[in-house]
N, C-alpha and C. Protein backbone atom coordinates (compact mmCIF):
# COMPACT_ATOMS: atom_id res chain seq x y z
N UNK A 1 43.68 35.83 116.03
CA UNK A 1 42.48 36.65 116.27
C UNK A 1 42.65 37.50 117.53
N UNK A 2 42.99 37.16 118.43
CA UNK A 2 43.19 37.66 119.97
C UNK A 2 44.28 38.46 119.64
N UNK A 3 45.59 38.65 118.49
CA UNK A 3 46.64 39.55 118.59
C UNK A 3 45.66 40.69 118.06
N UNK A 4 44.88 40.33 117.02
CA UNK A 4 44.16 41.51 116.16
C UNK A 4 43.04 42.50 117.25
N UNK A 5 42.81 41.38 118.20
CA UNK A 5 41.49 42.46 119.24
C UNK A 5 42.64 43.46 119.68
N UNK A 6 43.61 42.63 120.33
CA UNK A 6 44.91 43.21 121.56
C UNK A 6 45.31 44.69 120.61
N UNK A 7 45.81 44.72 119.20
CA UNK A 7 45.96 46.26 118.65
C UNK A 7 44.80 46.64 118.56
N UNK A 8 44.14 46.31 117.93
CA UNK A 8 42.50 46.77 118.28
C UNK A 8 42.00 47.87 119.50
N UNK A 9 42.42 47.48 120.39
CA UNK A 9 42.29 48.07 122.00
C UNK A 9 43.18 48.79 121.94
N UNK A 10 44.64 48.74 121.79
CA UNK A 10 46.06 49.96 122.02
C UNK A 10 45.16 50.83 121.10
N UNK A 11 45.06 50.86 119.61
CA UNK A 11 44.98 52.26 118.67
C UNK A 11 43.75 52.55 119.64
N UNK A 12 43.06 52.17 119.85
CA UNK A 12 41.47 52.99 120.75
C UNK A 12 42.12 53.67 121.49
N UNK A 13 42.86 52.91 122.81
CA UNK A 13 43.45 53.70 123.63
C UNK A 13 44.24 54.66 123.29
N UNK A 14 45.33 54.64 122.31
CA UNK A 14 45.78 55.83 121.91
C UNK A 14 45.07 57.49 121.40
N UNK A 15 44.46 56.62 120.43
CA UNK A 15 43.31 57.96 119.64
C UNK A 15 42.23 58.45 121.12
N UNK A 16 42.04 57.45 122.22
CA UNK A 16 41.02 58.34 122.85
C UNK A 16 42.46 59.29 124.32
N UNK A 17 43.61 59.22 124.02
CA UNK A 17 44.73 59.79 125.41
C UNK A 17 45.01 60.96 124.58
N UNK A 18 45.02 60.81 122.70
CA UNK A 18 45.16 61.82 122.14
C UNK A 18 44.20 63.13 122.12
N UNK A 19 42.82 62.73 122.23
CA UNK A 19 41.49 63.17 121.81
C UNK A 19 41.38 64.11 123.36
N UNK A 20 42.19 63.23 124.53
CA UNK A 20 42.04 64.27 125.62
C UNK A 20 43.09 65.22 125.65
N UNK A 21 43.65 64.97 125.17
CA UNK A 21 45.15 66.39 125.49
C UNK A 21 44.69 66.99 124.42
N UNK A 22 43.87 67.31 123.00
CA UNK A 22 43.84 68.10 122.17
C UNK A 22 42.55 68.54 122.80
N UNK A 23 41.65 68.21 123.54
CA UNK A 23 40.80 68.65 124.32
C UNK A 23 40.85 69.74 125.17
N UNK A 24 41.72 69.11 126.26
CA UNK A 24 42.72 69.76 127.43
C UNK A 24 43.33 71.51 126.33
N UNK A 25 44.21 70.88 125.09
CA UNK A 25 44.68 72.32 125.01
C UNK A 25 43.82 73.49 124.33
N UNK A 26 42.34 72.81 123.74
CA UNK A 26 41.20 73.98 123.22
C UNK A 26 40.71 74.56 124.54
N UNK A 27 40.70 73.62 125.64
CA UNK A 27 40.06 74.43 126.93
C UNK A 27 41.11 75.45 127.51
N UNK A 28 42.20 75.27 127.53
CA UNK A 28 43.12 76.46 127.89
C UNK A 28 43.03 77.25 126.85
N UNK A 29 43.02 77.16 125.61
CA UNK A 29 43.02 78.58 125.47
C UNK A 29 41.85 79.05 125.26
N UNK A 30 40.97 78.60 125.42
CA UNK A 30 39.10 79.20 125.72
C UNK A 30 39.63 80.23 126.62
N UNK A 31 40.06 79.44 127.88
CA UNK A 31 39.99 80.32 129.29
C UNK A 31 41.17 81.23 129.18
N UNK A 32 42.07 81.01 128.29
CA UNK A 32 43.60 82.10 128.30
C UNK A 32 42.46 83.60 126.83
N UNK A 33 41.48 83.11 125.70
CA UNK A 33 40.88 84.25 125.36
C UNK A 33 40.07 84.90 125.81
N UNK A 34 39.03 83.84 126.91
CA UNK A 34 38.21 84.77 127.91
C UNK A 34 38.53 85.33 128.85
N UNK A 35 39.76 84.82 129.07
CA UNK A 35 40.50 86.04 130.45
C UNK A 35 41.78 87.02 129.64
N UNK A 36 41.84 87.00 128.35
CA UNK A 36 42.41 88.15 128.10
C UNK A 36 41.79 89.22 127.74
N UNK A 37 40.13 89.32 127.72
CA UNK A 37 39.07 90.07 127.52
C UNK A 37 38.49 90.42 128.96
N UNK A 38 39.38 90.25 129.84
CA UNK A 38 38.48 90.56 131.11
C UNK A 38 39.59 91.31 131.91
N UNK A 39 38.88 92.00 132.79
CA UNK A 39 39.82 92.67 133.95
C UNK A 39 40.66 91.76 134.81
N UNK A 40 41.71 92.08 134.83
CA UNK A 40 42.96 91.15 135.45
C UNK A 40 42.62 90.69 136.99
N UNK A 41 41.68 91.47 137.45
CA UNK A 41 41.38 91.20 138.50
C UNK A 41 39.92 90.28 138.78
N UNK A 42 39.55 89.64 138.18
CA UNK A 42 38.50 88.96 137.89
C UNK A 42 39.16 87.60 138.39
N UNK A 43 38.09 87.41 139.51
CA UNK A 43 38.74 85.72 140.04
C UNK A 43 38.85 84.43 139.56
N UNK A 44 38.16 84.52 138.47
CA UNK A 44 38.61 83.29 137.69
C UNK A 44 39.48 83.14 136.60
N UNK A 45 40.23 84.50 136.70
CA UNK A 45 41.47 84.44 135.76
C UNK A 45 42.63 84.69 136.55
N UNK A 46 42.62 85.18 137.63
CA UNK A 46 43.48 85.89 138.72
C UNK A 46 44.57 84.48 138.59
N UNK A 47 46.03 84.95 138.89
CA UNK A 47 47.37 84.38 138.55
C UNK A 47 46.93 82.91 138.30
N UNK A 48 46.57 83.46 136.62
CA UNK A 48 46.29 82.34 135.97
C UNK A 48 47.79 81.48 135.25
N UNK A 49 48.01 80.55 135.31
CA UNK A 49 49.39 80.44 133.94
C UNK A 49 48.72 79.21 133.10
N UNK A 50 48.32 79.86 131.78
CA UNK A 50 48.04 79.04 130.63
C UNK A 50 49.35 78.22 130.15
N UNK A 51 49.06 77.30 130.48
CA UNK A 51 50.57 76.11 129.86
C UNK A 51 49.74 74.88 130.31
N UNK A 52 50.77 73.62 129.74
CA UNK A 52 49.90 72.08 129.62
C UNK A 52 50.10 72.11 131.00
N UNK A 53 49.62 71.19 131.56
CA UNK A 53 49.52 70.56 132.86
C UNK A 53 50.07 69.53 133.50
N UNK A 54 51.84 69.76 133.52
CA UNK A 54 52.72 68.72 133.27
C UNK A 54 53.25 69.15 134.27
N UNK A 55 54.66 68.67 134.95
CA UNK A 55 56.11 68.76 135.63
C UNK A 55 56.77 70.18 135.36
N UNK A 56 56.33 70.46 134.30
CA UNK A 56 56.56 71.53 133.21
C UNK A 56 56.33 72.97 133.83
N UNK A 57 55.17 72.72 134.87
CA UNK A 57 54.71 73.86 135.25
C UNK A 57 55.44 74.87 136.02
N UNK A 58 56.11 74.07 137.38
CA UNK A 58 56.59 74.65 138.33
C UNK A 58 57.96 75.12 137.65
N UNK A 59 58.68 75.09 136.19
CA UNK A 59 59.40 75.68 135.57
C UNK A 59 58.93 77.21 135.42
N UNK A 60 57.99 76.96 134.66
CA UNK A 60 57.16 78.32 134.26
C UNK A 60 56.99 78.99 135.44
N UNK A 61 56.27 79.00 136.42
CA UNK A 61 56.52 79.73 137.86
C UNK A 61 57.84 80.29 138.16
N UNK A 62 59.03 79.75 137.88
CA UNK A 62 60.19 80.18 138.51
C UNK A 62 60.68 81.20 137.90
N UNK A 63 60.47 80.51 136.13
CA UNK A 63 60.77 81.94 134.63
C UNK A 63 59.93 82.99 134.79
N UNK A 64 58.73 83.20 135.14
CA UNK A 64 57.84 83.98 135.48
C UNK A 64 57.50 85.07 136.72
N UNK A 65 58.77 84.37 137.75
CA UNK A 65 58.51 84.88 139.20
C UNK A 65 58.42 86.56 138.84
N UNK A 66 59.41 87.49 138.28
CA UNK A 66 59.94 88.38 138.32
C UNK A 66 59.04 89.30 136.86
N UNK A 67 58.19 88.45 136.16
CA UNK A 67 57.48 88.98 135.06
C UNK A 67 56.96 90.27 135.28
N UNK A 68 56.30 90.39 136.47
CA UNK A 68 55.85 91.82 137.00
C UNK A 68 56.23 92.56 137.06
N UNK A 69 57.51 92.68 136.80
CA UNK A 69 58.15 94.15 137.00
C UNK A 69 57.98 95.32 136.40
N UNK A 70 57.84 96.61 136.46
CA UNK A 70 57.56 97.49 135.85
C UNK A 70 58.57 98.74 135.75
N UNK A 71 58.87 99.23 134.68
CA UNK A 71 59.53 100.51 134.62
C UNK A 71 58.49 101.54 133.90
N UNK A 72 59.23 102.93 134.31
CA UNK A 72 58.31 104.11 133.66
C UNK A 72 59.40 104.26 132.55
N UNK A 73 58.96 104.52 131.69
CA UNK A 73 59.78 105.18 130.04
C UNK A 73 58.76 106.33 129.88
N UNK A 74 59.19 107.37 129.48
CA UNK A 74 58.99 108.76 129.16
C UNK A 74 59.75 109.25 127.51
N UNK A 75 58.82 109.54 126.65
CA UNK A 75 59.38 110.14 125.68
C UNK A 75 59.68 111.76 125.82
N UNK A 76 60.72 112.18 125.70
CA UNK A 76 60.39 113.40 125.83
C UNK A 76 60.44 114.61 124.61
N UNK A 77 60.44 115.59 124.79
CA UNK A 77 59.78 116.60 123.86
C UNK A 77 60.17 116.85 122.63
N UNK A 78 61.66 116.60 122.60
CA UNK A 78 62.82 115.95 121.20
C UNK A 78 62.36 114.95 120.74
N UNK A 79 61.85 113.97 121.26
CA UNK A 79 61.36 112.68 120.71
C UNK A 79 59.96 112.50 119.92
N UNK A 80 59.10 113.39 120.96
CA UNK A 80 57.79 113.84 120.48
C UNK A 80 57.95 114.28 118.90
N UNK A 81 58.22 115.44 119.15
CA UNK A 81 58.75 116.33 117.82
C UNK A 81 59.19 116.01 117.04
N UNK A 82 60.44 114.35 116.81
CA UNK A 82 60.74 113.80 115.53
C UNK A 82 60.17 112.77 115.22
N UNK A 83 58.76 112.61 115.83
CA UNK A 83 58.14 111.57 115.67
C UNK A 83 58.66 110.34 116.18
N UNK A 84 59.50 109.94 117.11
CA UNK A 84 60.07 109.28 117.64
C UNK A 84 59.34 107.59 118.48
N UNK A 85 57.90 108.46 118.97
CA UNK A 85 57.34 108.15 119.85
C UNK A 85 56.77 106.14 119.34
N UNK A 86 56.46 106.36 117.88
CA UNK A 86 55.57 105.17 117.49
C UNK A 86 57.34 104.01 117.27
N UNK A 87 58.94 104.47 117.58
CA UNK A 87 59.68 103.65 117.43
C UNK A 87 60.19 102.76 118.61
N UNK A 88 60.02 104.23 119.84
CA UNK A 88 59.94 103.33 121.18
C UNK A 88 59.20 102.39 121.52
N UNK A 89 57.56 102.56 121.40
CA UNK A 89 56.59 101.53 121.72
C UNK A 89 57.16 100.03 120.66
N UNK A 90 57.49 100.34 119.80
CA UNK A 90 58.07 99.16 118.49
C UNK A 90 58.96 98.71 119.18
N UNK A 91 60.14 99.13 119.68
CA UNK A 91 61.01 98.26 120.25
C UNK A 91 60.43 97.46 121.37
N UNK A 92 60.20 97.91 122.43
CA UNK A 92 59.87 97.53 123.38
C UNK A 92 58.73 96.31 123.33
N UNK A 93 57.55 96.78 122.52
CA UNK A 93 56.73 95.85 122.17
C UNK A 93 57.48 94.47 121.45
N UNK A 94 57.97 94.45 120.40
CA UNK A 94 58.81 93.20 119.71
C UNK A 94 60.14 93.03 120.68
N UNK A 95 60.35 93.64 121.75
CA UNK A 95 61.39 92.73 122.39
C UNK A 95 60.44 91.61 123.26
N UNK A 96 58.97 92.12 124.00
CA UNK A 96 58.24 90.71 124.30
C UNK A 96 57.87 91.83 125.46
N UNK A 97 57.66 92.99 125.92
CA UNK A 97 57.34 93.63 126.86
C UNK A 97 55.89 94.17 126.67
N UNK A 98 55.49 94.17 127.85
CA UNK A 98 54.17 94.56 127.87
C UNK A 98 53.76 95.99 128.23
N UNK A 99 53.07 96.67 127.13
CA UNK A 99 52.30 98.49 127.92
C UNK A 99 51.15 97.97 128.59
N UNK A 100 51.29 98.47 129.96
CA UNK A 100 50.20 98.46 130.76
C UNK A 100 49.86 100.04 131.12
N UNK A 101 50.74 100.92 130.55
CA UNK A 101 50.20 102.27 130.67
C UNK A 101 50.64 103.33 129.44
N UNK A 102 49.18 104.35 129.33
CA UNK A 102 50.11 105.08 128.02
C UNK A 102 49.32 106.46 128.28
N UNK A 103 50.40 107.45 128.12
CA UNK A 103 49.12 108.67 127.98
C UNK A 103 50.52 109.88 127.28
N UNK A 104 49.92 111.06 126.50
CA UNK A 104 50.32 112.12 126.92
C UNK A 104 50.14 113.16 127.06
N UNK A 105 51.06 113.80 127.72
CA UNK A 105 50.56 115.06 128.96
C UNK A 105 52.05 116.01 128.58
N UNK A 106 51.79 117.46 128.84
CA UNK A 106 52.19 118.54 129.14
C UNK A 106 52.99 118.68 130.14
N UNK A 107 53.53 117.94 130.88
CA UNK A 107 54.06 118.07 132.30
C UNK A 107 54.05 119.50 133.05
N UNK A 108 52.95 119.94 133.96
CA UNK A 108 53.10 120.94 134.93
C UNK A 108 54.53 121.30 135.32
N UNK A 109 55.09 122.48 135.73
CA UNK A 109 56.41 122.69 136.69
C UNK A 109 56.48 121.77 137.25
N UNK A 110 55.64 121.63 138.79
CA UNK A 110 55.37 120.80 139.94
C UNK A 110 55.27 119.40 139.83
N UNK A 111 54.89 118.87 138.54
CA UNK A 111 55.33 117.52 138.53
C UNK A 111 56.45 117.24 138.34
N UNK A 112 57.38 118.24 137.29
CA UNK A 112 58.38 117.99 137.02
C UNK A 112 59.74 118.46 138.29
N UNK A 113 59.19 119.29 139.00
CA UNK A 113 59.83 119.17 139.97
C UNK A 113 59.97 117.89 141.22
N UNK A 114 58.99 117.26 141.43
CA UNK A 114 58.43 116.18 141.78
C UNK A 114 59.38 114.98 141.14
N UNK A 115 59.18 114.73 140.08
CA UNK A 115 60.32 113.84 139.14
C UNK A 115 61.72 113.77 138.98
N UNK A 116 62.55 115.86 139.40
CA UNK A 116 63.47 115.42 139.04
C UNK A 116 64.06 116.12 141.05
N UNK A 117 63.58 115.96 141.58
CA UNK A 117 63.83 116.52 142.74
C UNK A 117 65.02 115.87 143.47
N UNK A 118 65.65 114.46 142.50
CA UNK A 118 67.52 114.33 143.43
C UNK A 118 68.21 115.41 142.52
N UNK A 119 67.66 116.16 141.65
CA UNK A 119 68.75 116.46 141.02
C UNK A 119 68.56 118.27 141.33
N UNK A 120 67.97 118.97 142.31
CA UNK A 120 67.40 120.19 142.83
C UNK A 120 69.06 121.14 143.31
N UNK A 121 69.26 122.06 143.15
CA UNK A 121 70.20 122.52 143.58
C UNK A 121 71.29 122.54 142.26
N UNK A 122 71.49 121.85 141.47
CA UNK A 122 72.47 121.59 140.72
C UNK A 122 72.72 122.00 139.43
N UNK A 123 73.52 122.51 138.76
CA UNK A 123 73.14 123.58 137.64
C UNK A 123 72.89 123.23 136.53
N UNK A 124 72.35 122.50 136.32
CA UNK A 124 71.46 121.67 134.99
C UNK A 124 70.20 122.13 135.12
N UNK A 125 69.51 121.92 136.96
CA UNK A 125 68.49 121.19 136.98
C UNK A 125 67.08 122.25 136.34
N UNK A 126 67.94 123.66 136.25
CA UNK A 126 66.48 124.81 135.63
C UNK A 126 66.66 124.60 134.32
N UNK A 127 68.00 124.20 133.44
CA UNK A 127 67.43 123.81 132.07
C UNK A 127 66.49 122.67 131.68
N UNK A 128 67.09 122.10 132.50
CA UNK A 128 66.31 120.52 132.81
C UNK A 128 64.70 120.63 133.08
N UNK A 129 64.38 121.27 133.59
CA UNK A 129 63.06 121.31 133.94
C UNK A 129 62.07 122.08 132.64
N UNK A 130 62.84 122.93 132.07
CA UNK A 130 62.43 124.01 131.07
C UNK A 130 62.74 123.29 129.82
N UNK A 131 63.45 122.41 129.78
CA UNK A 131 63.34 121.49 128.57
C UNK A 131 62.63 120.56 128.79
N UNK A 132 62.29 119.68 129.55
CA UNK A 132 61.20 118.61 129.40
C UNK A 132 59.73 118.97 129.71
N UNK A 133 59.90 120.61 129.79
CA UNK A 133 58.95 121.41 130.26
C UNK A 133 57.77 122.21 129.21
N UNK A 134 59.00 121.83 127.87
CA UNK A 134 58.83 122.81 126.78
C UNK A 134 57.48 122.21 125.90
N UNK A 135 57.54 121.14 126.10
CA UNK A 135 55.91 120.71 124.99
C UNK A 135 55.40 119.13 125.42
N UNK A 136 54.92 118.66 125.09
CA UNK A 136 54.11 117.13 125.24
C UNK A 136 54.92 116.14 125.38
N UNK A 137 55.22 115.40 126.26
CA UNK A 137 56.02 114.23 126.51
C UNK A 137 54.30 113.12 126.18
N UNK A 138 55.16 111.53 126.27
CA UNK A 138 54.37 110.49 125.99
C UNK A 138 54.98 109.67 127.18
N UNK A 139 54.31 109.67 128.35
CA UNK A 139 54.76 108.69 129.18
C UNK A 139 54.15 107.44 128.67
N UNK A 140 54.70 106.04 129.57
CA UNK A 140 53.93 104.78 129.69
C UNK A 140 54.76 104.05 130.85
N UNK A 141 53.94 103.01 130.60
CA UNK A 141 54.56 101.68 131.75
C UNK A 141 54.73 100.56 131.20
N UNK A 142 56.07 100.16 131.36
CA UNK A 142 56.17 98.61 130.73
C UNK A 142 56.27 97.50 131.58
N UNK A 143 56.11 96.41 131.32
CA UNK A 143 56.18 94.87 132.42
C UNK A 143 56.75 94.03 131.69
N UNK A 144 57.70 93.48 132.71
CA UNK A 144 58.07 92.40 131.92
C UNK A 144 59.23 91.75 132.94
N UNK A 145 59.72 90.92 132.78
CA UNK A 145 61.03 90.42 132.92
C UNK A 145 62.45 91.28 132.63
N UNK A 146 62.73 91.86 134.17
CA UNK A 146 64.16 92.36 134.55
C UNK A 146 64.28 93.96 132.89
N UNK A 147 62.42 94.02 133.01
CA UNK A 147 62.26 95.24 132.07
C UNK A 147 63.18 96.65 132.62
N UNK A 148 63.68 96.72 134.08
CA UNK A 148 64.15 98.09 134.02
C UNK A 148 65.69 98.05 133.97
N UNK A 149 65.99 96.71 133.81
CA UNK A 149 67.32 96.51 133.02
C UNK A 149 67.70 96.99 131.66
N UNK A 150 66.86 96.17 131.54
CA UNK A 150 67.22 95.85 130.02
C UNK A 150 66.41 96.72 129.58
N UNK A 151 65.61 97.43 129.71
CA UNK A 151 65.21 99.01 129.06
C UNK A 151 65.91 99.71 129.51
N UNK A 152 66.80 100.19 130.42
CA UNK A 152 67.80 100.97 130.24
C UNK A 152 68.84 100.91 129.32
N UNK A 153 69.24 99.63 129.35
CA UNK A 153 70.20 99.05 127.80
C UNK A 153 69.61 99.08 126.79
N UNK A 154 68.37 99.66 126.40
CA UNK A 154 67.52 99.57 124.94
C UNK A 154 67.63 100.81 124.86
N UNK A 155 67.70 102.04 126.03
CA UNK A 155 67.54 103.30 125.98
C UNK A 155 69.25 103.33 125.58
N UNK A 156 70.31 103.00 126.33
CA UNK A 156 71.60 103.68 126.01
C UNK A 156 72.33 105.20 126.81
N UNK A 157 73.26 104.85 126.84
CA UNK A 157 73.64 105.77 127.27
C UNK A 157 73.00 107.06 128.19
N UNK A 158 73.01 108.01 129.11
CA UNK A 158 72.76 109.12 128.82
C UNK A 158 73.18 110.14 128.22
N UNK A 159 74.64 110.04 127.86
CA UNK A 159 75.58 110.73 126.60
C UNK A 159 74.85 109.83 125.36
N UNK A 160 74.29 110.61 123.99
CA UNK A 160 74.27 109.76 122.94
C UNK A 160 75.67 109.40 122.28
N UNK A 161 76.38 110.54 122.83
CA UNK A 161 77.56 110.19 121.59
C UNK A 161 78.45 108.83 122.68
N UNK A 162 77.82 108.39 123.63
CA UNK A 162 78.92 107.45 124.39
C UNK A 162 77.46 105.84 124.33
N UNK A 163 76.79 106.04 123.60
CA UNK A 163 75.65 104.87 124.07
C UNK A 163 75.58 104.26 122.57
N UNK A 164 76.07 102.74 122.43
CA UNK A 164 76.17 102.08 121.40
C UNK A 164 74.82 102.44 120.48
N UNK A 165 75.61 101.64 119.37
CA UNK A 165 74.11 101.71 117.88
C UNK A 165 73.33 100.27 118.14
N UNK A 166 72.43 100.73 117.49
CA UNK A 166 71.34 99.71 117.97
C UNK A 166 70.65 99.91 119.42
N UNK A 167 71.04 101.20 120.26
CA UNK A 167 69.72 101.65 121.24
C UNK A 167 69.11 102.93 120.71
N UNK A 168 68.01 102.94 121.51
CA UNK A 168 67.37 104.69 120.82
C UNK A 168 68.36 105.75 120.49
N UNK A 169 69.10 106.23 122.06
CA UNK A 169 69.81 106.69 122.10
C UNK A 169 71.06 107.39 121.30
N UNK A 170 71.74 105.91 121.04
CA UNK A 170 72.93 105.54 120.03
C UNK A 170 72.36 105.69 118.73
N UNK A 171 71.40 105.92 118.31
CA UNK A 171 70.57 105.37 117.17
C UNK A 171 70.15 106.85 116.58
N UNK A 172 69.53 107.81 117.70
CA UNK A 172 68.48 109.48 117.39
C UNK A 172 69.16 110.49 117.94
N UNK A 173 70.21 109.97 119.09
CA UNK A 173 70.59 111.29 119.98
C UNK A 173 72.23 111.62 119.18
N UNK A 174 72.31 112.97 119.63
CA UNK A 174 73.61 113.42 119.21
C UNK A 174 74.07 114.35 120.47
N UNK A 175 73.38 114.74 121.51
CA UNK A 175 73.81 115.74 122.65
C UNK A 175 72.94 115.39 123.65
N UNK A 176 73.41 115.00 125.29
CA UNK A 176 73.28 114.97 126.19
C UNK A 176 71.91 115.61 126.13
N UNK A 177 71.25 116.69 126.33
CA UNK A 177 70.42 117.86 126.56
C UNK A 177 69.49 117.30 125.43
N UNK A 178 69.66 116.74 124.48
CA UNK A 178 68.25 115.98 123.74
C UNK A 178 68.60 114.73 123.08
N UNK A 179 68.49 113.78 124.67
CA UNK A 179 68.83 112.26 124.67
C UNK A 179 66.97 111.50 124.51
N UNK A 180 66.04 112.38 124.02
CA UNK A 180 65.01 111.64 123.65
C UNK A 180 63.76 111.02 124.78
N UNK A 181 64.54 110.33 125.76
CA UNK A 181 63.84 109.07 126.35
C UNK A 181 64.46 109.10 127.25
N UNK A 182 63.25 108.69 128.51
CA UNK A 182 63.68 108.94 130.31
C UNK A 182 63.58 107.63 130.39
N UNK A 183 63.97 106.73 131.12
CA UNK A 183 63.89 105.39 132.09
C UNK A 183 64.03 104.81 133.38
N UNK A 184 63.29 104.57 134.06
CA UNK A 184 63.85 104.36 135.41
C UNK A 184 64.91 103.62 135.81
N UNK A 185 65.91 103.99 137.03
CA UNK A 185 67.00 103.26 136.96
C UNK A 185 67.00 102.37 138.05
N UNK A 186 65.84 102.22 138.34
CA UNK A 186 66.02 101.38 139.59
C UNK A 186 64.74 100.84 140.05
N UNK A 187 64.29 99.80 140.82
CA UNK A 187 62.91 99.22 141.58
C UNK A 187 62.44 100.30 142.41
N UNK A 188 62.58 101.23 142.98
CA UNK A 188 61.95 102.51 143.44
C UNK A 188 61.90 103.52 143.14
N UNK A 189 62.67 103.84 142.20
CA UNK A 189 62.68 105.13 141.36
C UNK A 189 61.21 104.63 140.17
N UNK A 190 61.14 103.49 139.56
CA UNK A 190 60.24 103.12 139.02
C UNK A 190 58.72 103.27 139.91
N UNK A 191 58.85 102.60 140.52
CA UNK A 191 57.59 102.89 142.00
C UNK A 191 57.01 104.12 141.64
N UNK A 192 58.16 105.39 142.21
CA UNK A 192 57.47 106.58 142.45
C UNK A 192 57.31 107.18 141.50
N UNK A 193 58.53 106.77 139.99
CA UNK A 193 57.89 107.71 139.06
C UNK A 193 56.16 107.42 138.25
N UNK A 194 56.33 105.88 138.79
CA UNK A 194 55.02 105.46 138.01
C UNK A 194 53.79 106.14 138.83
N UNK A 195 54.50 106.02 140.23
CA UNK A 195 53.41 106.69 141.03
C UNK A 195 52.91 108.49 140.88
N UNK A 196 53.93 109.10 140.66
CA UNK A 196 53.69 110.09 140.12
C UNK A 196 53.02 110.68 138.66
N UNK A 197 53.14 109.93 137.89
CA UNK A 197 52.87 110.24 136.66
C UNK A 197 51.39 109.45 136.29
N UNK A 198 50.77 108.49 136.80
CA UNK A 198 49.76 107.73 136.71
C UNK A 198 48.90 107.86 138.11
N UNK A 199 47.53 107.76 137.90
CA UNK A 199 46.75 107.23 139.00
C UNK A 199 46.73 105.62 138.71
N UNK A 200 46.05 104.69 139.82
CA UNK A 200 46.23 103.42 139.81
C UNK A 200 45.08 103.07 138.76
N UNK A 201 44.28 103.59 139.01
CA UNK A 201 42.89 103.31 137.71
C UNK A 201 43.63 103.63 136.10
N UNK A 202 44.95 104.08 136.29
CA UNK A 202 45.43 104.46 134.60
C UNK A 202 45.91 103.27 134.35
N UNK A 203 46.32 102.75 135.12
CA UNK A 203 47.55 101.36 134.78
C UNK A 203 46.16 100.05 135.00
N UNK A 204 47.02 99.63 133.28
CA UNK A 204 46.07 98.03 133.36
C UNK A 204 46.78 96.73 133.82
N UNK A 205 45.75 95.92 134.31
CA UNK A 205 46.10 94.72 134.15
C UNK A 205 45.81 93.88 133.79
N UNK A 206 46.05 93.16 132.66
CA UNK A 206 45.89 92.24 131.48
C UNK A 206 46.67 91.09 131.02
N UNK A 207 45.76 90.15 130.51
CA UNK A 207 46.36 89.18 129.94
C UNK A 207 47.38 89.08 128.65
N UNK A 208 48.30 89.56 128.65
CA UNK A 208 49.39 88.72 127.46
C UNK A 208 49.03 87.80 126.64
N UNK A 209 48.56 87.56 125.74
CA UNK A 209 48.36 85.68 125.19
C UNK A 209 49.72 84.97 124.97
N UNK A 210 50.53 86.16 124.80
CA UNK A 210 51.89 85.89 123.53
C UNK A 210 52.76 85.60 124.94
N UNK A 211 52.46 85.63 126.64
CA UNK A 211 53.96 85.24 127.34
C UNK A 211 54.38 84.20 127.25
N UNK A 212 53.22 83.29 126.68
CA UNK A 212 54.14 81.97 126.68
C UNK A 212 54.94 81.33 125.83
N UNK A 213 54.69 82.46 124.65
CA UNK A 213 55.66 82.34 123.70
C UNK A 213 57.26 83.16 123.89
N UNK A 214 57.12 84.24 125.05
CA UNK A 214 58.06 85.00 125.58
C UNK A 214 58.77 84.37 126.44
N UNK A 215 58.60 83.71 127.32
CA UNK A 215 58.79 83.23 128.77
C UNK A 215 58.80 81.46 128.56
N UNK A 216 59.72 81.12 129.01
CA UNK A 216 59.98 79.41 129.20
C UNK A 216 59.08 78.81 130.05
């Protein structure tokens, strides 16, 4: 009789350690859908990380340190024109990257002088300006993890005929002079082009639901 109370008590205890962790994980994602409906800057979602509440965590912090990063990608006017524009956001989106910015614009001279101003003096730089000059580019901003890497390797080459298959590049371009797609090549070149091309009220900040399916 006393063995039958003794399981008696374990299955309770089990079903009620179970009943709290399936608890525990409806309340995270309550608070991971009500803070992906809210402004990123809202203090009760502010550097939130939705994951269990284990040893587990301070992993996720370390995979995550660098998540912020941002590059500018620019479609440009070749790309526009072959409809190009809805294949970039596709890649980028299904590689696990996030748009936190999107617009497009006409580019003024003066911005574009602004943008390409290391390259001033040099005898490209008036075709250069008069071609990305010529009709509607689609800028944006992406985030993600070591994104201005590895979006430069998604872009390819700046020769198409020298930038493997399977990037945009390698994939739409056939001549230098209409390679499609701009990318930043670096953590400050990203900075200023984002800074140039966006006000801070353009760029969002938002919850992901899907990083933790991206990110370890």
């Amino acid at each position: 009789m006393s063995g039958f109370i003794l399981l008696l008590i374990s299955l309770t205890t089990i079903k009620y350690i179970s009943s709290q962790k399936l608890n525990t994980n409806i309340h995270l994602n309550d608070k991971q859908e009500v803070c992906s409906n809210k402004d990123g800057g809202d203090s009760l979602c502010e550097n939130q990380i939705f994951d269990q509440p284990s040893s587990s965590k301070l992993s996720v912090l370390n995979n995550m340190a660098g998540a912020s990063e941002r590059t500018f990608i620019m479609v440009k006017p070749d790309g526009v024109q072959r409809g190009l524009v809805g294949e970039v956001l596709r890649r980028f989106e299904q590689r696990g990257y996030k748009l936190v910015a999107l617009k497009m614009i006409h580019p003024p001279r003066a911005l574009l002088e602004s943008h390409y101003e290391e390259h001033k003096g040099k005898k490209f730089y008036d075709p250069l300006l008069a071609y990305i000059g010529s009709g509607p580019v689609v800028a944006m901003v992406w985030e993600g993890l070591n994104v201005i890497t590895v979006g430069r390797k998604m872009l390819g080459a700046t020769d198409p005929a020298k930038s493997d298959p399977g990037t945009l590049r390698g994939d739409y371009g056939i001549v230098t002079g209409r390679n499609i797609v701009h990318g930043s090549d670096s953590e400050s070149a990203a900075k200023r082009e984002i800074d140039l091309w966006f006000r801070p009220d353009e760029v969002s900040n938002w919850v992901h639901t899907a990083e933790r399916w991206i990110y370890e």
